[in-house]
C-alpha atoms as a PDB file:
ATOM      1  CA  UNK A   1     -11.382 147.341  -3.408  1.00  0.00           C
ATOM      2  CA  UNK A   2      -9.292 146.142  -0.213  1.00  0.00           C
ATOM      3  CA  UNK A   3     -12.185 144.488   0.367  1.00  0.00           C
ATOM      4  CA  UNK A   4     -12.785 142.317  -2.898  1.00  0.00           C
ATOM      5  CA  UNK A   5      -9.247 141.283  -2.984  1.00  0.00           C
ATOM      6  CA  UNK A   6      -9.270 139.832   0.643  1.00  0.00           C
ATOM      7  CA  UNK A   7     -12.558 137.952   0.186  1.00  0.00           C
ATOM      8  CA  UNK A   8     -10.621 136.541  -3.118  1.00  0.00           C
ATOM      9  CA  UNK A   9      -7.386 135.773  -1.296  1.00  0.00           C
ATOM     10  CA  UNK A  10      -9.664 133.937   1.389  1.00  0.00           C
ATOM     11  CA  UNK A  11     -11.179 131.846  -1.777  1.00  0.00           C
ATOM     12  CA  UNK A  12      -8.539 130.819  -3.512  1.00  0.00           C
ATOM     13  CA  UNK A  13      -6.967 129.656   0.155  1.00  0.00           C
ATOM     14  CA  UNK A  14     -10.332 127.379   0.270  1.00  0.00           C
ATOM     15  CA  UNK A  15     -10.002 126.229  -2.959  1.00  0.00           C
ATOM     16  CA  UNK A  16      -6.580 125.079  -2.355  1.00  0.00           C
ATOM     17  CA  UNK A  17      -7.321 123.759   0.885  1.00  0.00           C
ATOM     18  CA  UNK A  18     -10.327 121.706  -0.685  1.00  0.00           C
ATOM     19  CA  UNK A  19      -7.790 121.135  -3.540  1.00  0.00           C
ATOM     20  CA  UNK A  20      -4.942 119.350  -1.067  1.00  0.00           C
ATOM     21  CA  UNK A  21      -8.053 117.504   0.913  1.00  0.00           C
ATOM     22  CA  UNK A  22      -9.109 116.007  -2.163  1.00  0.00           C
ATOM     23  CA  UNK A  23      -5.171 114.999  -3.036  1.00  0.00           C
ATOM     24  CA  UNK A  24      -4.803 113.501   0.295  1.00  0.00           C
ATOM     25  CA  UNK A  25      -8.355 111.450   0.336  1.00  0.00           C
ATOM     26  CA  UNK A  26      -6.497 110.341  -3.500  1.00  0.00           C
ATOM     27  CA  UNK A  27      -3.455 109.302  -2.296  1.00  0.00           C
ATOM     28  CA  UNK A  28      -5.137 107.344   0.671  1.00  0.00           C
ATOM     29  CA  UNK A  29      -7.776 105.986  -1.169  1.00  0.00           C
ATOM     30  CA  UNK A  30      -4.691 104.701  -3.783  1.00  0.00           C
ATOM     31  CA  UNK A  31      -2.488 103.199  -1.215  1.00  0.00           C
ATOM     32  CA  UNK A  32      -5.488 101.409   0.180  1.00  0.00           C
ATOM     33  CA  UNK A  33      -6.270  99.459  -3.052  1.00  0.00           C
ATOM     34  CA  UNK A  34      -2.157  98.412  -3.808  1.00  0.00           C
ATOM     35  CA  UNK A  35      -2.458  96.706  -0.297  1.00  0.00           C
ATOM     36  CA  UNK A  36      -5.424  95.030  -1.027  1.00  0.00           C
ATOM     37  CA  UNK A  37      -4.457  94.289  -4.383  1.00  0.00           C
ATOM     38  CA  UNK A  38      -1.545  92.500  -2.358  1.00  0.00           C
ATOM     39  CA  UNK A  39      -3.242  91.097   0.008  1.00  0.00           C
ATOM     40  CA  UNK A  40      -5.287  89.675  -2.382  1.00  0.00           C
ATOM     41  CA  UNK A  41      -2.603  88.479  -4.759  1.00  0.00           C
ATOM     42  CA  UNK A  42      -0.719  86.982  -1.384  1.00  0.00           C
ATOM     43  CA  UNK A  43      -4.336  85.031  -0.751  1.00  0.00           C
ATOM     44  CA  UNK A  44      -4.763  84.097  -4.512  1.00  0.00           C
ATOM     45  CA  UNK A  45      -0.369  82.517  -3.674  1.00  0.00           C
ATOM     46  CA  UNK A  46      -0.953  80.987  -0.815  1.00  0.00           C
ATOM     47  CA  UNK A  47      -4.124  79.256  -2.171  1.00  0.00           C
ATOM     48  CA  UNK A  48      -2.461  78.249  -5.511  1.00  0.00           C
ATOM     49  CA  UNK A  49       0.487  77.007  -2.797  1.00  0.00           C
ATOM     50  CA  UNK A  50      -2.490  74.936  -0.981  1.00  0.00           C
ATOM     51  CA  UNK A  51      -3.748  73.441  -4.471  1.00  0.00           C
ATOM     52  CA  UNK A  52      -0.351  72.236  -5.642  1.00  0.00           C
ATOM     53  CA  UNK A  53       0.245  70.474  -2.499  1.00  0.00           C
ATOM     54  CA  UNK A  54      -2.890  68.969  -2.766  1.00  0.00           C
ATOM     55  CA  UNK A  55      -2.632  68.139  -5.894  1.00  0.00           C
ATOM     56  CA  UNK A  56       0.953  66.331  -5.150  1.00  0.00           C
ATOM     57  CA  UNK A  57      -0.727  64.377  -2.646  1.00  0.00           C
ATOM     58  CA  UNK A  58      -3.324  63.567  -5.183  1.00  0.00           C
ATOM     59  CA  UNK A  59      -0.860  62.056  -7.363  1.00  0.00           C
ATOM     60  CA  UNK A  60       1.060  60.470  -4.936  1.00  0.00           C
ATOM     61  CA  UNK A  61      -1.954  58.593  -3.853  1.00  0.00           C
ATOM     62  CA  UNK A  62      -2.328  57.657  -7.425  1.00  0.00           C
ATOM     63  CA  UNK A  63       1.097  56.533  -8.247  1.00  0.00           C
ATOM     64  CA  UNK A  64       0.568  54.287  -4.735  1.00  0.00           C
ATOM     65  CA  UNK A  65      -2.439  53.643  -5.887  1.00  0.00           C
ATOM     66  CA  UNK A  66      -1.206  52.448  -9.227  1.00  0.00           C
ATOM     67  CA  UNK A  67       1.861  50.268  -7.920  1.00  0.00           C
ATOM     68  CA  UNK A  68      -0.814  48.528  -5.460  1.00  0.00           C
ATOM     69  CA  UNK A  69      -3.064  47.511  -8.834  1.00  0.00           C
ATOM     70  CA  UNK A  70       0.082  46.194 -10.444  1.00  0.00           C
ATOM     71  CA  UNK A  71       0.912  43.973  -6.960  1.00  0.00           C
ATOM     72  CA  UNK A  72      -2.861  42.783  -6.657  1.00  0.00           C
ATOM     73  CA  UNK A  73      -2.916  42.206 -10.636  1.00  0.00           C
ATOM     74  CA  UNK A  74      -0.160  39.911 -10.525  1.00  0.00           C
ATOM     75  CA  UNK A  75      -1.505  38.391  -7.210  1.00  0.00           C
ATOM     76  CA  UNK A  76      -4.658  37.466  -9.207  1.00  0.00           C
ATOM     77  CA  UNK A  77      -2.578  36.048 -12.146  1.00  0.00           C
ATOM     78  CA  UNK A  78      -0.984  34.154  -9.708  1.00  0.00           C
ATOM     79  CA  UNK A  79      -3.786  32.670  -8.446  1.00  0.00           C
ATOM     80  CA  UNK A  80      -5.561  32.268 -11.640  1.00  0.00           C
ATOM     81  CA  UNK A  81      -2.671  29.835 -12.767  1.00  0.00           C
ATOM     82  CA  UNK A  82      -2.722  28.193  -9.122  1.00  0.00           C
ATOM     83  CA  UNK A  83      -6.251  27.735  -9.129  1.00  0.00           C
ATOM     84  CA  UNK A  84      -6.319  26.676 -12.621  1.00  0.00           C
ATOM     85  CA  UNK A  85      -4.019  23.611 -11.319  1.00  0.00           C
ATOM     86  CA  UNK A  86      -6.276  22.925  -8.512  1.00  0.00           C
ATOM     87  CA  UNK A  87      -8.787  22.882 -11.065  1.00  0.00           C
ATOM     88  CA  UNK A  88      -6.970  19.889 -13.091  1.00  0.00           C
ATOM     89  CA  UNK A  89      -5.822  18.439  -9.763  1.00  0.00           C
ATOM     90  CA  UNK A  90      -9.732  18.276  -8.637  1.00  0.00           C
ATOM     91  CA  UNK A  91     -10.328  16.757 -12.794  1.00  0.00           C
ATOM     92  CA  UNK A  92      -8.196  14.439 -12.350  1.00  0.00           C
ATOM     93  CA  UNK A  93      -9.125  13.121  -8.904  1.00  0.00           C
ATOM     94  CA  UNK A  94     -12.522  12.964 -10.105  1.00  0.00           C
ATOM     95  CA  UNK A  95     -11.792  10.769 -12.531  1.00  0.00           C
ATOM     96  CA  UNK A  96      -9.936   8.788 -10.142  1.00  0.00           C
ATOM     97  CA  UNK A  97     -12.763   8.285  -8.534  1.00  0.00           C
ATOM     98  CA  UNK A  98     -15.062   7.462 -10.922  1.00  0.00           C
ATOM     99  CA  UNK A  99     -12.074   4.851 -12.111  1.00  0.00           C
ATOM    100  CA  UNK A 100     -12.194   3.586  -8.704  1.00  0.00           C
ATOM    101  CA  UNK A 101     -15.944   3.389  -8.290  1.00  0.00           C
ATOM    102  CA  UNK A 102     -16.440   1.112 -11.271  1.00  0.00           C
ATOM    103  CA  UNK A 103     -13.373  -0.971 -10.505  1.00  0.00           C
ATOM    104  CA  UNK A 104     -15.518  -1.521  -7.281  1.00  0.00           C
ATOM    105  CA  UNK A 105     -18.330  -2.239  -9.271  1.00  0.00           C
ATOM    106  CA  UNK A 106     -16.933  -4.736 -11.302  1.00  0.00           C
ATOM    107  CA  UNK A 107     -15.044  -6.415  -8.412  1.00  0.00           C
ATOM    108  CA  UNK A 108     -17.751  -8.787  -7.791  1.00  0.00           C
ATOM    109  CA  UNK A 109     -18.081  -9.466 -11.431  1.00  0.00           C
ATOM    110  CA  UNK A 110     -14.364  -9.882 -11.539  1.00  0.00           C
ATOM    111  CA  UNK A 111     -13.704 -12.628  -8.812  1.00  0.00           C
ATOM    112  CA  UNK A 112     -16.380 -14.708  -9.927  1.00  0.00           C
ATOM    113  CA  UNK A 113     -14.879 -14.985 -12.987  1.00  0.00           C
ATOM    114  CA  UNK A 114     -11.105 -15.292 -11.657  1.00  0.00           C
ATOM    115  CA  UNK A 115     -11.915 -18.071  -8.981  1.00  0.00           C
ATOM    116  CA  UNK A 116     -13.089 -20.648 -11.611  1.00  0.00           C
ATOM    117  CA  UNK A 117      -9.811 -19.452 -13.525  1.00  0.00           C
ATOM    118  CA  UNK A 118      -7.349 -20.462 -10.541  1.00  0.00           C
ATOM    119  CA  UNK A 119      -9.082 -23.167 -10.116  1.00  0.00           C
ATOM    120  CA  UNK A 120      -8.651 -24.493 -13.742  1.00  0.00           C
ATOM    121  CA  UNK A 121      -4.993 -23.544 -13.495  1.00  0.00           C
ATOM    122  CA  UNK A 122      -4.428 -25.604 -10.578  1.00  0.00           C
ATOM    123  CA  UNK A 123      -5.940 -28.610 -12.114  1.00  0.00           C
ATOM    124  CA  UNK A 124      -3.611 -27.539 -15.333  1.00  0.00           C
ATOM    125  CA  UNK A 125      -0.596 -27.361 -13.182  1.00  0.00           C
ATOM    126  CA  UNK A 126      -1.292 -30.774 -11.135  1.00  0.00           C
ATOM    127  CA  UNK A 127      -2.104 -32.677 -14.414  1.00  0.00           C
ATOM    128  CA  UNK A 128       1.317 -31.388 -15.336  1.00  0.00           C
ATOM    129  CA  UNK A 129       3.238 -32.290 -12.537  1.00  0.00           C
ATOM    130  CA  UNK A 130       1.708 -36.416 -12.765  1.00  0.00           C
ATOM    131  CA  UNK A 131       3.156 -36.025 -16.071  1.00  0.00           C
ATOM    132  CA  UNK A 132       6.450 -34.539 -15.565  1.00  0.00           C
ATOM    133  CA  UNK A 133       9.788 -36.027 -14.666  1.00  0.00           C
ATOM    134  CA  UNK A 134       9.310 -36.910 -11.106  1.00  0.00           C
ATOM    135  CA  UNK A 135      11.417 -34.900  -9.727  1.00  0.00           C
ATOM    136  CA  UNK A 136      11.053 -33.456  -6.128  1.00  0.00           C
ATOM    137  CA  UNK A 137       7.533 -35.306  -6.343  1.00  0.00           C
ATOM    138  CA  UNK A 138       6.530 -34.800  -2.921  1.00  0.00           C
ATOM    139  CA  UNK A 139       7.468 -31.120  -2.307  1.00  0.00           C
ATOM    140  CA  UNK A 140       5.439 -30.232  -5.780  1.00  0.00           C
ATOM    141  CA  UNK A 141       2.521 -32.044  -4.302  1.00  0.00           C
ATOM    142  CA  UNK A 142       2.325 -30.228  -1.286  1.00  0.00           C
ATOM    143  CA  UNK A 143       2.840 -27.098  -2.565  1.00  0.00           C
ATOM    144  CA  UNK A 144      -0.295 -28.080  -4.935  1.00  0.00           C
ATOM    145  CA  UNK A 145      -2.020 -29.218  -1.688  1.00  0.00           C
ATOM    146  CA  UNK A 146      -1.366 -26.035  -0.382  1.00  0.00           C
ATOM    147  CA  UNK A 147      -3.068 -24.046  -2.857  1.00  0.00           C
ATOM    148  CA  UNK A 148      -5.934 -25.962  -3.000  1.00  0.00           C
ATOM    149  CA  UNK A 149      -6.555 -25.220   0.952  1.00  0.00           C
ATOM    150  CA  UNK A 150      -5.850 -21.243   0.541  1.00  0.00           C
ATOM    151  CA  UNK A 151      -8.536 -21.173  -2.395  1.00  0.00           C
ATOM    152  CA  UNK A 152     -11.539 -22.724   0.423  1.00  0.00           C
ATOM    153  CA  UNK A 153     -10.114 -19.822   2.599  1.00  0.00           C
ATOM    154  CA  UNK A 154     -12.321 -17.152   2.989  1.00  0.00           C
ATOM    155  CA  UNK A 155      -9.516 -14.562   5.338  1.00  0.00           C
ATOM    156  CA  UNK A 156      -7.369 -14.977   1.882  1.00  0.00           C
ATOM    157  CA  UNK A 157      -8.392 -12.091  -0.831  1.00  0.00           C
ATOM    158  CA  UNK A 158      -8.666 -13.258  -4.590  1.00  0.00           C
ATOM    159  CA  UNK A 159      -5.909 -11.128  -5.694  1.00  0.00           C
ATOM    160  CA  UNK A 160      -3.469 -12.942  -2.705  1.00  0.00           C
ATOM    161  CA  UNK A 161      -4.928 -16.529  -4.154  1.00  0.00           C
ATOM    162  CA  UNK A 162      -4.031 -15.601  -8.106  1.00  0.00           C
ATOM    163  CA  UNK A 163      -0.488 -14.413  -6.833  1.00  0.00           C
ATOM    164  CA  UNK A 164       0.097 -17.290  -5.100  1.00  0.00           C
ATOM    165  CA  UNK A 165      -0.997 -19.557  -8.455  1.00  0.00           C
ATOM    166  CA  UNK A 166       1.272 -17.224 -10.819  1.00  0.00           C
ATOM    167  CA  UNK A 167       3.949 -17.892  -8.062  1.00  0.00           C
ATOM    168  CA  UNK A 168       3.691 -21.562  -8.199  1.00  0.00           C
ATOM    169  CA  UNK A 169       3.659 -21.654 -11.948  1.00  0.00           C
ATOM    170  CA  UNK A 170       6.741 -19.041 -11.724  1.00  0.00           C
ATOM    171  CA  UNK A 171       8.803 -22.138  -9.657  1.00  0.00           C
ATOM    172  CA  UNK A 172       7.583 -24.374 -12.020  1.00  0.00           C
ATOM    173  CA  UNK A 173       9.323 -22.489 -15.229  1.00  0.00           C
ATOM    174  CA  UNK A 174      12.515 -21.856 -13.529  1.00  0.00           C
ATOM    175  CA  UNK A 175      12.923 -25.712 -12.854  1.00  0.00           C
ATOM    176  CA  UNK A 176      13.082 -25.946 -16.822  1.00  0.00           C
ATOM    177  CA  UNK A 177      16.529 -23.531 -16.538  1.00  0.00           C
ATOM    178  CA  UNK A 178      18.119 -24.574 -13.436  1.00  0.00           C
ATOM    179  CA  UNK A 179      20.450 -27.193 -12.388  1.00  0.00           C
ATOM    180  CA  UNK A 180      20.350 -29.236  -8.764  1.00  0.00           C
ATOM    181  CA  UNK A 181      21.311 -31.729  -6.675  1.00  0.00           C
ATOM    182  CA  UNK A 182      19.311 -33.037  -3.989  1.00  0.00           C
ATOM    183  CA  UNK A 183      18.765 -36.324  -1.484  1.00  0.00           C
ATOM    184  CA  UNK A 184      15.942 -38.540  -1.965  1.00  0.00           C
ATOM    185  CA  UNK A 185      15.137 -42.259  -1.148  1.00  0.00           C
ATOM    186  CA  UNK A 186      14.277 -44.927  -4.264  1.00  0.00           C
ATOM    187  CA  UNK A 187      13.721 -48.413  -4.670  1.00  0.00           C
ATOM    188  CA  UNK A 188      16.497 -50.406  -6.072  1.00  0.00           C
ATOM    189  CA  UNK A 189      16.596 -53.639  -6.759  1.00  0.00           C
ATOM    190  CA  UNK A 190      13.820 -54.678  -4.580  1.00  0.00           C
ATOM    191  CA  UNK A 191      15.319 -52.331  -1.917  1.00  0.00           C
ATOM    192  CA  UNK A 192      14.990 -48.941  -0.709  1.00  0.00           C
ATOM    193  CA  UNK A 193      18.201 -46.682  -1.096  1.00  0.00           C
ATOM    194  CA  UNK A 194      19.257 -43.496  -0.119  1.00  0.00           C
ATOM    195  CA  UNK A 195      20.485 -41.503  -3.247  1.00  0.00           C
ATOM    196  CA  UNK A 196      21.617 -38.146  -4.919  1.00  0.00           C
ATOM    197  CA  UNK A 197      19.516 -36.977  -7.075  1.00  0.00           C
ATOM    198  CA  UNK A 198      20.406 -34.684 -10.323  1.00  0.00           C
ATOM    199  CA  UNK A 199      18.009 -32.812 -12.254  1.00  0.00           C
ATOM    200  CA  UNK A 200      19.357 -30.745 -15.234  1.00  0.00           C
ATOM    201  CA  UNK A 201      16.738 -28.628 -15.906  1.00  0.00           C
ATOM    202  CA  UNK A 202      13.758 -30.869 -17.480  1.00  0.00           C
ATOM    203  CA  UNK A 203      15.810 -32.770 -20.106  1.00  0.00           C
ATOM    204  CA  UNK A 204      17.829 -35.093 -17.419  1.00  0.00           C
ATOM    205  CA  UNK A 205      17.354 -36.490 -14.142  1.00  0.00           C
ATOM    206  CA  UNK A 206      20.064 -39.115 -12.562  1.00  0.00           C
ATOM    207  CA  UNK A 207      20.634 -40.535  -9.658  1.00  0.00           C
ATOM    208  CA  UNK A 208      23.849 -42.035  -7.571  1.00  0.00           C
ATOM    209  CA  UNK A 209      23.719 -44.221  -4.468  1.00  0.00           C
ATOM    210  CA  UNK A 210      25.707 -43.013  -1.674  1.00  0.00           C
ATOM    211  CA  UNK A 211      29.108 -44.107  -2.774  1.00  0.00           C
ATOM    212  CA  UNK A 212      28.728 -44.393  -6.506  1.00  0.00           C
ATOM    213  CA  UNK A 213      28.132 -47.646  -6.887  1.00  0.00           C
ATOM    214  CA  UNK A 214      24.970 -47.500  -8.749  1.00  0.00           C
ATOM    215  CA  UNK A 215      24.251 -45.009 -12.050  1.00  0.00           C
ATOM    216  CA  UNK A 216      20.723 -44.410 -13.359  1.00  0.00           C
ATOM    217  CA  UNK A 217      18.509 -42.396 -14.806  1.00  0.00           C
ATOM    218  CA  UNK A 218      14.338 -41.987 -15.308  1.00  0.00           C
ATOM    219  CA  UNK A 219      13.796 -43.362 -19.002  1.00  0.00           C
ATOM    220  CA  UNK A 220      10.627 -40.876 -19.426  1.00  0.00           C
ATOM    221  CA  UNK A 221       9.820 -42.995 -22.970  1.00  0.00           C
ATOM    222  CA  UNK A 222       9.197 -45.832 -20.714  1.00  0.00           C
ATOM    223  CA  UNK A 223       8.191 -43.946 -17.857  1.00  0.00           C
ATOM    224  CA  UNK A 224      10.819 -45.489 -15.595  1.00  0.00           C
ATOM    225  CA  UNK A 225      14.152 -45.496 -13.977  1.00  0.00           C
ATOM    226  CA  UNK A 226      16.642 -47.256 -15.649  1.00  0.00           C
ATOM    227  CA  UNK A 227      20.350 -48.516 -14.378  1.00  0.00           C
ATOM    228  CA  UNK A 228      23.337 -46.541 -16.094  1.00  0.00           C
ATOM    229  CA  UNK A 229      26.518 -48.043 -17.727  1.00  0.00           C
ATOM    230  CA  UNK A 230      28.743 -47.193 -14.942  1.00  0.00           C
ATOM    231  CA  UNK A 231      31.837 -46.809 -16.949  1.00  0.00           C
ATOM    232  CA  UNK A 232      29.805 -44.340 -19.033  1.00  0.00           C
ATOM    233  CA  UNK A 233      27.716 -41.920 -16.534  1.00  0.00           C
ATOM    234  CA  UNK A 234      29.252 -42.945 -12.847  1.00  0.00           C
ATOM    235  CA  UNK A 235      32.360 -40.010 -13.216  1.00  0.00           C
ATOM    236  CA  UNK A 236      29.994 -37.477 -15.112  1.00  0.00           C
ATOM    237  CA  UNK A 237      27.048 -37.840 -12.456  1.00  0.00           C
ATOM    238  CA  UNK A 238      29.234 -37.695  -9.547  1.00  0.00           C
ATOM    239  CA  UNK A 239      30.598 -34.330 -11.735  1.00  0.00           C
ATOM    240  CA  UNK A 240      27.601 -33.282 -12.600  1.00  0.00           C
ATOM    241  CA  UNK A 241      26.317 -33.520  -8.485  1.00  0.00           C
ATOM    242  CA  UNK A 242      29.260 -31.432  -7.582  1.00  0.00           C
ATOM    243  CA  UNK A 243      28.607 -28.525  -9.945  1.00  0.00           C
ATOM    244  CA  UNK A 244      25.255 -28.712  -8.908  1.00  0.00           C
ATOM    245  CA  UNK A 245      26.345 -27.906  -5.296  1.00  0.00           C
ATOM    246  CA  UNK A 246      28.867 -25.292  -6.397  1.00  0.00           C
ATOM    247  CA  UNK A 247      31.432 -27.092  -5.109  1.00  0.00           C
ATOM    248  CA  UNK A 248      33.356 -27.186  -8.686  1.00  0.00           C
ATOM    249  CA  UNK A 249      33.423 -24.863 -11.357  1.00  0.00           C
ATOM    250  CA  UNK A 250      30.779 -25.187 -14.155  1.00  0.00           C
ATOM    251  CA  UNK A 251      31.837 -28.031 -17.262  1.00  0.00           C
ATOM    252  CA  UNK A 252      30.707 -30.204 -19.760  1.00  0.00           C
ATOM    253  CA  UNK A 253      28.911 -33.066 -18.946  1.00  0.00           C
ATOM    254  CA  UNK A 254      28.050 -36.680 -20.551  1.00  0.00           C
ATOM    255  CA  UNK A 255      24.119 -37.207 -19.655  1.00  0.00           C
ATOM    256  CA  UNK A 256      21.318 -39.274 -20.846  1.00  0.00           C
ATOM    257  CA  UNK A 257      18.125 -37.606 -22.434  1.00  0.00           C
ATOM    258  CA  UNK A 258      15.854 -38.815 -25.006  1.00  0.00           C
ATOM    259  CA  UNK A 259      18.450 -41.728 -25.696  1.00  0.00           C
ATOM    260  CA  UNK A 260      18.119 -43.528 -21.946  1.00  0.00           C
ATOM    261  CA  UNK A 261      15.653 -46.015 -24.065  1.00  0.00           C
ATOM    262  CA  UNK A 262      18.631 -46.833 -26.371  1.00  0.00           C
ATOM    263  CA  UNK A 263      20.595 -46.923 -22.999  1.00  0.00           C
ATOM    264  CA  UNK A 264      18.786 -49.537 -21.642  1.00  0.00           C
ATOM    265  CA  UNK A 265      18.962 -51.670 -24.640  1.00  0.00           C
END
């Protein structure tokens, strides 16, 4: 009986050492999965940590990325409208040059139609000076003369030539408008005198020998100068020659026009 109940204690003492073996193998076994459960979870953090920066940098980058398109966009509408002016600029030169390439075309065309033209306008102008009063006779000739030498000239261009023409027709006009007094030599009387001459535009031209003693005028009905009524035109020539020269002021004067035929008479 002893016996039984000894070999029973000694059981149940097994059974309750196996018992607390098993409990401590638990309770191990348990407190090695929470820290790996940790552990992992700390991983799983630190990775999510690692993505997130990432990902900030990602969309940094794109924000930069983003700002730089909107810099280079409006660097390429910049240049779109620059090189759009370039584009007009390169038009408009073109045509330019097309302009200029028949103008250079034509040039040959041009003078030989422009030369017989001056040269009809110088015979126009000559005819006109034989025919006009003859006033300043000599210095209108020469200034014809002179043309007709610069149109032989082959160092003087075509466009030079015309200006010159248009210039001398130019002096010719403004004679019509202009008042002047000038020295000159005519034959009186059998005799050749030193006088003043005054031309009042085209409608009058006088003259007065040095000291007033004689008055006349060219008679262009009779094409020829004519003695003055001294009592008549002697003060109001000698006026007349002094407001030419600026040396009084401006006033109305007595002169023969159209009427030095009835003058004469």
């Amino acid at each position: 009986m002893l016996n039984r109940l000894t070999h029973s204690t000694l059981a149940a003492k097994s059974a309750l050492v196996a018992i607390l073996a098993l409990a401590g193998s638990s309770a191990a076994l348990n407190a090695a999965t929470i820290q790996e459960v940790t552990d992992a979870g700390e991983a799983r953090a630190d990775a999510a940590a690692a993505d997130q920066q990432r990902v900030d940098q990602l969309a940094n980058q794109i924000d930069q990325l983003v700002v730089d398109y909107q810099t280079e966009a409006k660097v390429v509408d910049g240049l779109k409208v620059y090189n759009g002016l370039l584009q007009r600029q390169v038009d408009n030169q073109v045509a330019e040059m097309d302009a200029l390439r028949e103008s250079i075309d034509n040039v040959a065309l041009i003078e030989r139609q422009i030369i017989p033209l001056m040269t009809r306008m110088l015979d126009a102008l000559d005819e006109f000076v034989q025919l006009d009063t003859p006033f300043l006779v000599q210095e209108r000739n020469d200034r014809l003369g002179r043309l007709r030498d610069m149109m032989e000239r082959s160092d003087v261009t075509a466009a030079e030539k015309f200006r010159r023409v248009l210039e001398a027709y130019s002096i010719e006009m403004d004679y019509g408008r202009t008042i002047e007094a000038y020295k000159g030599s005519l034959e009186i009387a059998g005799r050749t005198q030193e006088v003043d001459f005054l031309r009042i535009g085209r409608v009058s031209l006088t003259y007065q020998t040095v000291g007033g003693k004689t008055t006349g005028a060219w008679d262009s009905s009779g094409n020829q100068w004519v003695e003055l009524p001294p009592e008549t035109y002697k003060a109001q020539v000698a006026a007349g020659l002094k407001i030419a020269r600026k040396q009084v002021a401006p006033d109305l004067l007595v002169i023969p026009v159209a009427a030095a035929k009835g003058v004469a008479q």
